[in-house]
N, C-alpha and C. Protein backbone atom coordinates (compact mmCIF):
# COMPACT_ATOMS: atom_id res chain seq x y z
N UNK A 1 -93.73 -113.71 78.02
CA UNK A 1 -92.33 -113.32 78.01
C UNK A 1 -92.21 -111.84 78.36
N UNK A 2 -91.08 -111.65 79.23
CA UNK A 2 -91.09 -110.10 79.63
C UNK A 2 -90.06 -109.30 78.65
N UNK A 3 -90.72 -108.03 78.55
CA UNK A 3 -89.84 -107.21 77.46
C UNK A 3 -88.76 -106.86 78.66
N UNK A 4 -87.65 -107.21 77.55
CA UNK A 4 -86.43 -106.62 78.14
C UNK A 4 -86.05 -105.10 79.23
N UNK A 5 -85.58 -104.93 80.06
CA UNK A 5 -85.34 -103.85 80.58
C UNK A 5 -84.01 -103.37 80.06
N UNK A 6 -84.25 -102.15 79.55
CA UNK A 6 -82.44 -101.31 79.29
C UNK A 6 -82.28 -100.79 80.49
N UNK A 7 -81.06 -100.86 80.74
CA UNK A 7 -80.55 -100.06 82.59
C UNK A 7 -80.48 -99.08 82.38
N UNK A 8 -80.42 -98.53 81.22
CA UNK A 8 -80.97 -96.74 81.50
C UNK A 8 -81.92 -96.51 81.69
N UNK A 9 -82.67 -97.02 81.99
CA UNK A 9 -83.96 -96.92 82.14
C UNK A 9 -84.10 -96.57 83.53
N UNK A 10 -83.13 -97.43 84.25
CA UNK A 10 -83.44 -97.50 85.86
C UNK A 10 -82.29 -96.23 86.49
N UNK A 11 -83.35 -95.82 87.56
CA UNK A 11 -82.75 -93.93 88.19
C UNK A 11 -81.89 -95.24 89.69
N UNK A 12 -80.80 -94.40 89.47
CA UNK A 12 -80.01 -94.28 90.89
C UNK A 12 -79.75 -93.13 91.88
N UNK A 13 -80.14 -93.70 93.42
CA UNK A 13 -79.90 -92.65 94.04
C UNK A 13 -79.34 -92.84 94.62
N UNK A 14 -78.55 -92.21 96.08
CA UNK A 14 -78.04 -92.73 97.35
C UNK A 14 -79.48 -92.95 98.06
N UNK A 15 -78.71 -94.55 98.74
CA UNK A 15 -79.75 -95.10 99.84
C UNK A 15 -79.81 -93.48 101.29
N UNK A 16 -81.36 -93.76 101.33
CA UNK A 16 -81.97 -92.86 102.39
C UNK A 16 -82.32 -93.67 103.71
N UNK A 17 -82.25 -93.51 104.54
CA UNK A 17 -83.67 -93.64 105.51
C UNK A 17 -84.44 -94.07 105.44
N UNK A 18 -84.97 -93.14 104.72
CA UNK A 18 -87.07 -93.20 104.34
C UNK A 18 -87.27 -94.49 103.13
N UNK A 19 -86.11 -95.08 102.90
CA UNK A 19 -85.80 -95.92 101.87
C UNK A 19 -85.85 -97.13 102.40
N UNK A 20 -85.60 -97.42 103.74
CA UNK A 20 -85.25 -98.88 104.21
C UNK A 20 -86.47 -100.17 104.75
N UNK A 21 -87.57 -99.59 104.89
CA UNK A 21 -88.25 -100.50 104.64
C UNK A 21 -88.39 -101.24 103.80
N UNK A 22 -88.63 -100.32 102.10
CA UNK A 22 -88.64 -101.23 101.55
C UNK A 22 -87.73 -101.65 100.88
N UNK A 23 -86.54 -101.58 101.23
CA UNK A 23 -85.50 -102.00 101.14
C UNK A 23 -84.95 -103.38 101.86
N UNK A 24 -85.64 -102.93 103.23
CA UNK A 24 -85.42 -104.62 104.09
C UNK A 24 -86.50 -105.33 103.58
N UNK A 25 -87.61 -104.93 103.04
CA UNK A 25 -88.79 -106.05 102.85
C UNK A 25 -87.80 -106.95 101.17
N UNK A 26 -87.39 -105.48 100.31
CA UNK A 26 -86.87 -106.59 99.65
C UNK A 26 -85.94 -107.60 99.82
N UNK A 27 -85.01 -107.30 100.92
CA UNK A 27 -84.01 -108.26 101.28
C UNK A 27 -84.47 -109.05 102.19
N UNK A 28 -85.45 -108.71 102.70
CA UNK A 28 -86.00 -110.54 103.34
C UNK A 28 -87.05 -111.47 102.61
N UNK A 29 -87.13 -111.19 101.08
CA UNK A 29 -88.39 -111.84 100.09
C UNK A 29 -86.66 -112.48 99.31
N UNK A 30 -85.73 -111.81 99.37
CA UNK A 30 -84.74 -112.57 98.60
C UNK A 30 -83.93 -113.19 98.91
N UNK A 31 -83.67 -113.08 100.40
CA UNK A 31 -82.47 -113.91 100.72
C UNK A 31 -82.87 -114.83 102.03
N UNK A 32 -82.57 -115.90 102.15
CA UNK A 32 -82.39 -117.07 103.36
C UNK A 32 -81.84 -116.18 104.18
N UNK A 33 -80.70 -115.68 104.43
CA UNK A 33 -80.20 -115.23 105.99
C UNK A 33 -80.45 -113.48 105.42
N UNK A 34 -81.39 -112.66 105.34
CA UNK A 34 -81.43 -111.32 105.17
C UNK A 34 -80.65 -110.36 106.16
N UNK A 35 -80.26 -109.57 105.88
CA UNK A 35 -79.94 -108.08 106.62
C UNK A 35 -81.39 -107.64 107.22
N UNK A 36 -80.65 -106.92 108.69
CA UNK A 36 -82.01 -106.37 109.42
C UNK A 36 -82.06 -105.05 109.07
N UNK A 37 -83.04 -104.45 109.20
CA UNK A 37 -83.50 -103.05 109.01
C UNK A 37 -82.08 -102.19 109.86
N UNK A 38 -81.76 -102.68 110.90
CA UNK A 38 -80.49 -102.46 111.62
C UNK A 38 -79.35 -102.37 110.80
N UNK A 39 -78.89 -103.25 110.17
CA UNK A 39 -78.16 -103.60 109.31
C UNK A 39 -77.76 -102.51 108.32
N UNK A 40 -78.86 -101.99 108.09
CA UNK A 40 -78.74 -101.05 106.82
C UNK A 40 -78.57 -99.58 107.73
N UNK A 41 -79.54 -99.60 108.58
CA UNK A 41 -79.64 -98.03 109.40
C UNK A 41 -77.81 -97.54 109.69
N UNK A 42 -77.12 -98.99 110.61
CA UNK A 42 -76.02 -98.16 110.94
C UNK A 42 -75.00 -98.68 109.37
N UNK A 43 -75.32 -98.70 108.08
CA UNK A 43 -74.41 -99.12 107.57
C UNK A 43 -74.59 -97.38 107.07
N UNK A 44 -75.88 -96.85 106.73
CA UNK A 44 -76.26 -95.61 106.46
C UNK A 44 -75.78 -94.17 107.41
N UNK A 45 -75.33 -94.85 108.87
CA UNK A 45 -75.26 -94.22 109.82
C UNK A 45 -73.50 -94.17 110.12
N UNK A 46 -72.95 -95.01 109.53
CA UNK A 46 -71.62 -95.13 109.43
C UNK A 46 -70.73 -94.45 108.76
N UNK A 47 -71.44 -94.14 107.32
CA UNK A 47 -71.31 -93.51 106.04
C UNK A 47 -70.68 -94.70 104.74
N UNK A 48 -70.97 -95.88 104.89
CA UNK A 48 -70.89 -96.79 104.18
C UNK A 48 -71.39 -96.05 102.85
N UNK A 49 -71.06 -96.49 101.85
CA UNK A 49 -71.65 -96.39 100.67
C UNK A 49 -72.79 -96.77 100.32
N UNK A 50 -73.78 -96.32 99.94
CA UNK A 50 -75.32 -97.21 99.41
C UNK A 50 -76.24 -96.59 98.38
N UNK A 51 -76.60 -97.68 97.49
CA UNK A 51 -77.39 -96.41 96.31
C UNK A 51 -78.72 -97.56 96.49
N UNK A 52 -80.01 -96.72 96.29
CA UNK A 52 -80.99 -97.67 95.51
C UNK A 52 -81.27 -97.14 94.02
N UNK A 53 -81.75 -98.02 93.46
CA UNK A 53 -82.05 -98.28 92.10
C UNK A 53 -83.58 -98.24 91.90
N UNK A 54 -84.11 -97.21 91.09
CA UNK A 54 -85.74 -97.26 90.70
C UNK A 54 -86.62 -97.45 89.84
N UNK A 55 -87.48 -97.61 89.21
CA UNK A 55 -88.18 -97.53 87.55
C UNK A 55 -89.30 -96.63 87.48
N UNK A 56 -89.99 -95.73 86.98
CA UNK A 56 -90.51 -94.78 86.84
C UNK A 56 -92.14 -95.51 87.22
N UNK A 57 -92.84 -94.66 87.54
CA UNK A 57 -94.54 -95.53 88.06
C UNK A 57 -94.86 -96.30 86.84
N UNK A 58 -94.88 -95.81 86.00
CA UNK A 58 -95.54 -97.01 84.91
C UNK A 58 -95.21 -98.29 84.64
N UNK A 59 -93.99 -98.54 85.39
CA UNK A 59 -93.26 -100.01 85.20
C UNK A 59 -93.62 -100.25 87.09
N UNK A 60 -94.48 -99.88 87.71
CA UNK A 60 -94.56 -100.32 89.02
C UNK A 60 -95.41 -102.00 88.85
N UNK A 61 -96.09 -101.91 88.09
CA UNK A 61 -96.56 -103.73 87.86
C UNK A 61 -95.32 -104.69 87.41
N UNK A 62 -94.42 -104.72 87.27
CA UNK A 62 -93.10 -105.07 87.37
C UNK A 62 -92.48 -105.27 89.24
N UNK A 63 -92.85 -104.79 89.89
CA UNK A 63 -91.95 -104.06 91.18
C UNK A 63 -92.78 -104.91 92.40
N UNK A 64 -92.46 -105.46 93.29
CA UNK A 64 -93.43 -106.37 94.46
C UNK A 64 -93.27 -104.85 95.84
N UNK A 65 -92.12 -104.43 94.96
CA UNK A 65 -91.60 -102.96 96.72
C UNK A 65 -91.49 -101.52 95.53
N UNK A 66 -91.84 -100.92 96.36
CA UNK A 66 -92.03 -99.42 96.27
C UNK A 66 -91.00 -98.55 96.94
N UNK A 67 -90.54 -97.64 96.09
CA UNK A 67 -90.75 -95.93 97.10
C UNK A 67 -90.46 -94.86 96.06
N UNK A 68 -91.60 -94.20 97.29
CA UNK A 68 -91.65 -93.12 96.82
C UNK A 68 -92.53 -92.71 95.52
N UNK A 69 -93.46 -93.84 94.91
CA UNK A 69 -94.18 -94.14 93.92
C UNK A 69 -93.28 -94.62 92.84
N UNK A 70 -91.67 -95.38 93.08
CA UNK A 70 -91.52 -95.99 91.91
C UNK A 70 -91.08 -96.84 92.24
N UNK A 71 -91.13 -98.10 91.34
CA UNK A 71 -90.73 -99.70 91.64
C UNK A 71 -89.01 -100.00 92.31
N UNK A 72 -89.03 -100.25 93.30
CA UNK A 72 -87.28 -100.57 93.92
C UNK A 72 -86.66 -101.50 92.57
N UNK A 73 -85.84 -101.76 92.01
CA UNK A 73 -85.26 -102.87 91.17
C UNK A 73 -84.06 -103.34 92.04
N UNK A 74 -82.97 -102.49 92.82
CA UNK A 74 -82.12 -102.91 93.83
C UNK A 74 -81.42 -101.94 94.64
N UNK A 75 -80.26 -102.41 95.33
CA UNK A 75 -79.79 -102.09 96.20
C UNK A 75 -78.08 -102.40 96.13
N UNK A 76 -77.20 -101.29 96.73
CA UNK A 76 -75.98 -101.91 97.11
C UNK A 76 -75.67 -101.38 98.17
N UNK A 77 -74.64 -102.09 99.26
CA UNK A 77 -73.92 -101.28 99.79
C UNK A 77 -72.65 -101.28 100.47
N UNK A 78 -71.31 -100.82 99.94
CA UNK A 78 -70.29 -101.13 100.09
C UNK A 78 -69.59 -100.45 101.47
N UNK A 79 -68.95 -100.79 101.82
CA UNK A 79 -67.74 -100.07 103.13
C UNK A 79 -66.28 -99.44 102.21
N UNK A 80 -66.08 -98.31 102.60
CA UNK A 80 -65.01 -97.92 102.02
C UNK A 80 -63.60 -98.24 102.97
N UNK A 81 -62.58 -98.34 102.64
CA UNK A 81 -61.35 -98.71 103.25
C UNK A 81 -59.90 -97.67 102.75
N UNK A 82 -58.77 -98.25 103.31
CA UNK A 82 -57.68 -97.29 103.19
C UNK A 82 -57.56 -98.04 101.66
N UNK A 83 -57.27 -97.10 100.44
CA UNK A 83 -57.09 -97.69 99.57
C UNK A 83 -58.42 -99.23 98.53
N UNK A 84 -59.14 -99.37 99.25
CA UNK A 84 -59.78 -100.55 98.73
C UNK A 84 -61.65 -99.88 99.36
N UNK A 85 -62.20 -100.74 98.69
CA UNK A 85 -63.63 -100.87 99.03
C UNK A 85 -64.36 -102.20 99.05
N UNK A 86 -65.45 -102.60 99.63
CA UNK A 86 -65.59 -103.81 99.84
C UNK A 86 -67.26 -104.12 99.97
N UNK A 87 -67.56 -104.41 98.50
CA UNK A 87 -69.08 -105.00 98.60
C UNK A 87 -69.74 -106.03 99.81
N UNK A 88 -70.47 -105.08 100.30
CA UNK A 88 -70.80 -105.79 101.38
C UNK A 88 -72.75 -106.48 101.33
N UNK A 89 -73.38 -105.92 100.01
CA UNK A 89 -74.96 -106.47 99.52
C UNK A 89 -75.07 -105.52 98.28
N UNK A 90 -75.80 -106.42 97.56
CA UNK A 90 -75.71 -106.44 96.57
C UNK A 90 -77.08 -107.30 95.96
N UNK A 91 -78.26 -106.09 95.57
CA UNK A 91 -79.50 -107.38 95.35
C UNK A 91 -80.16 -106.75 94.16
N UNK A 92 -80.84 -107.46 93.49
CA UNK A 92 -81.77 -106.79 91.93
C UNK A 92 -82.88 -107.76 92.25
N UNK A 93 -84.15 -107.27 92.22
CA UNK A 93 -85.38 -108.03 92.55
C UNK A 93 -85.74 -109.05 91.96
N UNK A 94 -86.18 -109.80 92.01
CA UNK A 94 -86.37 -111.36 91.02
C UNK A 94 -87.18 -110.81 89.51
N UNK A 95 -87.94 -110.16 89.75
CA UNK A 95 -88.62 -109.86 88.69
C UNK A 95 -87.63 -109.17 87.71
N UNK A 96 -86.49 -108.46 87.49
CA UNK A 96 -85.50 -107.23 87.37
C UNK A 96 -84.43 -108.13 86.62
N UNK A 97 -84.02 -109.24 87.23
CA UNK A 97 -82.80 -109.98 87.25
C UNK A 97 -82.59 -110.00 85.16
N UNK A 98 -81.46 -110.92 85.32
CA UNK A 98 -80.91 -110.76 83.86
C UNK A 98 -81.46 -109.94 82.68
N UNK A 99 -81.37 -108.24 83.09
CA UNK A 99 -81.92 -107.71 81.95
C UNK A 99 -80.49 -106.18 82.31
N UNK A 100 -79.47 -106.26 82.93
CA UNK A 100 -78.64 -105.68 82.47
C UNK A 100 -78.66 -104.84 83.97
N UNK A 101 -79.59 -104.97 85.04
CA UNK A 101 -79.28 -104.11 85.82
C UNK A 101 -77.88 -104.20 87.07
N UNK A 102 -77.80 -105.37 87.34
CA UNK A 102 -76.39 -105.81 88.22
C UNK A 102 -75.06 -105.36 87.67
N UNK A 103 -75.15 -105.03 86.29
CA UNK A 103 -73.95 -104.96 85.90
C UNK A 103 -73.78 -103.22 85.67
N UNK A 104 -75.41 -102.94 85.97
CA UNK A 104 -74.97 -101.33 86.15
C UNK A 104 -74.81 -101.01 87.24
N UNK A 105 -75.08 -101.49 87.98
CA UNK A 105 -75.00 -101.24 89.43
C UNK A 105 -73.49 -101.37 90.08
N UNK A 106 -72.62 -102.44 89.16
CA UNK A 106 -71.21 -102.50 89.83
C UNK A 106 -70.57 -101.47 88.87
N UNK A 107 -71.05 -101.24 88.04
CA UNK A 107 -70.46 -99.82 87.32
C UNK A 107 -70.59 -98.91 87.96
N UNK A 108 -71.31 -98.51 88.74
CA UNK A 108 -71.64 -97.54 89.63
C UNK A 108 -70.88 -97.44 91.34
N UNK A 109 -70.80 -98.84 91.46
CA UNK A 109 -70.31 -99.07 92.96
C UNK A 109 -68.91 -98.95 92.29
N UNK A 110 -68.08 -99.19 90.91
CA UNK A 110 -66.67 -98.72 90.66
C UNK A 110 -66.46 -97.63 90.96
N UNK A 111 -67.53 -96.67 90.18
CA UNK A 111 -67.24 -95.28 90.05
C UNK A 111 -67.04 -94.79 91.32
N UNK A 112 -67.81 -95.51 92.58
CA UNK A 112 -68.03 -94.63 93.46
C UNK A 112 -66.63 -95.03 94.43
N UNK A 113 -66.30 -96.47 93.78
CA UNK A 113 -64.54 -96.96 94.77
C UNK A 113 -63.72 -95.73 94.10
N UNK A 114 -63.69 -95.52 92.91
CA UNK A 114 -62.98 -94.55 92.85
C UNK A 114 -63.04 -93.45 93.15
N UNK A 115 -64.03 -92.43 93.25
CA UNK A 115 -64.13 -91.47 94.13
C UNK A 115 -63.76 -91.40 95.43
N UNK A 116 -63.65 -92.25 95.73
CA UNK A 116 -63.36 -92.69 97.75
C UNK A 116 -61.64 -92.98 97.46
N UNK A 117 -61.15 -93.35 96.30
CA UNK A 117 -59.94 -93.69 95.92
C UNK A 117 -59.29 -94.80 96.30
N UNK A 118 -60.15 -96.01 95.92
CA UNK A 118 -59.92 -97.34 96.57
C UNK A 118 -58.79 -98.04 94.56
N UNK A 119 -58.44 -98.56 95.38
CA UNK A 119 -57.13 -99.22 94.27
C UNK A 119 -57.79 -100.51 93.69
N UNK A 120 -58.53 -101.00 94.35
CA UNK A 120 -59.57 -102.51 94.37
C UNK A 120 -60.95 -102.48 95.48
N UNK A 121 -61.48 -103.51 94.25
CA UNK A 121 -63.03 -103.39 94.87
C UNK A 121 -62.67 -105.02 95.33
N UNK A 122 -63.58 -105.52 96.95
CA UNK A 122 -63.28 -107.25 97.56
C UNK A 122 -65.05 -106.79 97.49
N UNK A 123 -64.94 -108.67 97.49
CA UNK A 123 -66.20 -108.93 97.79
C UNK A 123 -66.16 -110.68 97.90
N UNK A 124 -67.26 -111.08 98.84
CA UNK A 124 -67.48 -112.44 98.91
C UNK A 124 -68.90 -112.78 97.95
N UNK A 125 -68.89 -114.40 97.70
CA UNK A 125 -70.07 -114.38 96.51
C UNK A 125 -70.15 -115.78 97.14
N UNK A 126 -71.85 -116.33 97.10
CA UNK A 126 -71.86 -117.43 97.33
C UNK A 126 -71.42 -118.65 96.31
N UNK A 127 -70.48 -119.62 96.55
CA UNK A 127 -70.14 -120.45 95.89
C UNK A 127 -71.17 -121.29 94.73
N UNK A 128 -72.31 -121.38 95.34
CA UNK A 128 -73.47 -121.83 94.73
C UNK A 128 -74.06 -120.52 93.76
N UNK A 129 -74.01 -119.47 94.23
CA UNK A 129 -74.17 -118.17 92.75
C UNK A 129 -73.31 -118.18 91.88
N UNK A 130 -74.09 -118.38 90.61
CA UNK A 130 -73.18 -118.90 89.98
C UNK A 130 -73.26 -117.69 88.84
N UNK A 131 -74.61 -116.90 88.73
CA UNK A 131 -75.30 -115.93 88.10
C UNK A 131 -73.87 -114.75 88.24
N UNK A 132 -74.15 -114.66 90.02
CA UNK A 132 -73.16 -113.68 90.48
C UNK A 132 -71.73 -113.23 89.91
N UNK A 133 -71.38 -115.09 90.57
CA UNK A 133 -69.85 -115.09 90.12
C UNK A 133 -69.42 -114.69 88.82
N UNK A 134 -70.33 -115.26 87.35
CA UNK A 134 -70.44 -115.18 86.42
C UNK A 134 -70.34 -113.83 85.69
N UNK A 135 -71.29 -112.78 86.07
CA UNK A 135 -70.78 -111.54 85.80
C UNK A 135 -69.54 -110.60 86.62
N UNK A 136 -69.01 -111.13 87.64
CA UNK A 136 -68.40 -110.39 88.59
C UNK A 136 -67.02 -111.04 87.39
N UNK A 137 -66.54 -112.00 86.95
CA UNK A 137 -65.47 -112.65 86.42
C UNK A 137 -65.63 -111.97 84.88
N UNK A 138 -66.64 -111.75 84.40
CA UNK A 138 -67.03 -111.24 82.90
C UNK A 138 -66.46 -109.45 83.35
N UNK A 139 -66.61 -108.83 84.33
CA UNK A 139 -66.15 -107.57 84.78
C UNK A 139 -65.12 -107.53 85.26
N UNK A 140 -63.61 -108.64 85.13
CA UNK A 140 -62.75 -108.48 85.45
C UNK A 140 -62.18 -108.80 86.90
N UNK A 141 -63.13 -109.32 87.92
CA UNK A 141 -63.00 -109.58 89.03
C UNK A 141 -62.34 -111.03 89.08
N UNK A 142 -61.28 -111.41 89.96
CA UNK A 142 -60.86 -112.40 90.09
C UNK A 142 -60.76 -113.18 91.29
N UNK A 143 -60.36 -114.26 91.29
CA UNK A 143 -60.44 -115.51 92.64
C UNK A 143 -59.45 -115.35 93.51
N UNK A 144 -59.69 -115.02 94.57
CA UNK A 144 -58.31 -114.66 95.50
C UNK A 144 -58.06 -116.31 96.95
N UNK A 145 -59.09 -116.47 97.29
CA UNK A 145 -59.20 -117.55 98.23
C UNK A 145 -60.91 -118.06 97.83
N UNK A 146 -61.11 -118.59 99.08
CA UNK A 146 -62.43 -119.31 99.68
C UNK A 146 -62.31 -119.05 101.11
N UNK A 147 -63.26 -118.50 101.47
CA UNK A 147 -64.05 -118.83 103.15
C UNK A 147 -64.80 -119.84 103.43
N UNK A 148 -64.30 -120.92 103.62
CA UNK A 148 -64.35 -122.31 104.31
C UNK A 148 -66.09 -121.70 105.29
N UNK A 149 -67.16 -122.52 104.83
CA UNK A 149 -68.26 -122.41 106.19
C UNK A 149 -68.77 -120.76 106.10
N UNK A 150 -68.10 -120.03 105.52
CA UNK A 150 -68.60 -118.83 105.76
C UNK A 150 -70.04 -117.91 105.64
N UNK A 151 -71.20 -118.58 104.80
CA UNK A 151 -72.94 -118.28 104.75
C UNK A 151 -73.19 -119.32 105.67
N UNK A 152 -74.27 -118.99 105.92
CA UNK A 152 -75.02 -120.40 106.62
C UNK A 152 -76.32 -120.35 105.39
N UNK A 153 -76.67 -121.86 105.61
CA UNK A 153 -77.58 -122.64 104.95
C UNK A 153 -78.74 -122.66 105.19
N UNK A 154 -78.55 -123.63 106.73
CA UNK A 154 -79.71 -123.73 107.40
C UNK A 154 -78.82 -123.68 108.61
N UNK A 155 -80.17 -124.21 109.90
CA UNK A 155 -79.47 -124.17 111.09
C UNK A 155 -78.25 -125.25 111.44
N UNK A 156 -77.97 -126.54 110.56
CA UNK A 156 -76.66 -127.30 110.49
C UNK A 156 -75.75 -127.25 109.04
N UNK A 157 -75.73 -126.37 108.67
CA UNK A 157 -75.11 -126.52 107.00
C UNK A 157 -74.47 -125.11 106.62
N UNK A 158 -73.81 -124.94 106.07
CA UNK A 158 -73.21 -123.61 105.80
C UNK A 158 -72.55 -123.74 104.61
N UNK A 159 -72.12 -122.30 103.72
CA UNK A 159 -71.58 -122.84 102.38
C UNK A 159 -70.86 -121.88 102.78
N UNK A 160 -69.49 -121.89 101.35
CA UNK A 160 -68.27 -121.42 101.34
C UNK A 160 -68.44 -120.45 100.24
N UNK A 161 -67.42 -119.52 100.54
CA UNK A 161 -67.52 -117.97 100.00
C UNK A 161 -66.46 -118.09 99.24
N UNK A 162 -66.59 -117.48 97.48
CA UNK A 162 -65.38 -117.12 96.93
C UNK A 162 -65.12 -115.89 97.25
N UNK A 163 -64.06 -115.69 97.73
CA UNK A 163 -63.18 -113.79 97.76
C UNK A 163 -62.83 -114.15 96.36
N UNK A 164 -63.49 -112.30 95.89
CA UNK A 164 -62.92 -111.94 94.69
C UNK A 164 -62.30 -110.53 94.69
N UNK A 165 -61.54 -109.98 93.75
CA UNK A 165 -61.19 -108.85 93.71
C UNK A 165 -60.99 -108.31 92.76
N UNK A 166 -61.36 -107.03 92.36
CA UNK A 166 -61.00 -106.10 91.20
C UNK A 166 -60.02 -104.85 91.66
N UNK A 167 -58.92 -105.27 90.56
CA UNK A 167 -57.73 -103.96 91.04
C UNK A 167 -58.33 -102.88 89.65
N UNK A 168 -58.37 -101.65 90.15
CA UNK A 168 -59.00 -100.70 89.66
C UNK A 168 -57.88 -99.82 89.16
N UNK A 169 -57.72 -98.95 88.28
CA UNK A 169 -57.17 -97.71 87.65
C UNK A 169 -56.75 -96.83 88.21
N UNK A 170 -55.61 -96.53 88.72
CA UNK A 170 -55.61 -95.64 89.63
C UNK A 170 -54.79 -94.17 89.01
């Protein structure tokens, strides 16, 4: 049994550069349709929002990706908009998962809609995440539609996206 992780535990930074390898290696060990190393460069190159998430070397036997000598735990990275912001990835490493870090991480992607001065945070979630949906609804986020087909599956199958949204404090 693994000892619990407290999310203070885990350092946030803004996503770098020198960060995206292993940043894409973790997003192609976790997801069926991954983001390319591309993906991230011009989201970084755009000025999108992006933080990674770390654990100090001694918890690196915990960690499958690295940098910088400390274990990756995750990643976000949102697009800012007129008024709104919009989660666009969003990952915590398998090993990491249900020990409190996702939910610091959208604490963090709030703080940072509000600094940008977004009124609401959107985001799509796969219908089948149920983990996802589950804390995104426990944080106040709500059901706005469905995107009909919108992930793909495989090469004939595709699943449908809940849009959710959090109206924020302004």
């Amino acid at each position: 049994m693994k000892t619990p992780l407290m999310a203070a535990q885990v350092s946030a930074r803004t996503m770098q550069v020198e960060d995206l390898d292993a940043v894409t290696a973790l997003e192609q060990r976790t997801h069926t349709h991954p983001w390319s190393r591309g993906n991230f460069a011009d989201s970084l190159q755009t000025g999108y929002g992006a933080s990674v998430y770390t654990l100090a070397a001694k918890d690196l036997q915990l960690a499958e990706f690295t940098i910088a000598d400390q274990a990756l735990v995750g990643y976000w990275v949102a697009m800012p908009g007129f008024e709104e912001s919009h989660l666009l990835n969003i990952t915590v490493a398998p090993a990491m998962r249900r020990q409190g870090v996702a939910q610091r991480m959208m604490g963090d992607l709030m703080r940072w809609s509000l600094v940008h001065r977004a009124q609401q945070i959107w985001l799509e979630v796969r219908e089948s995440n149920i983990a996802a949906r589950t804390l995104y609804e426990r944080m106040g986020f709500e059901w706005v539609s469905v995107r009909k087909a919108y992930y793909p599956l495989n090469a004939r199958t595709r699943e449908d996206a809940i849009v959710m949204r959090l109206g924020l404090p302004t």
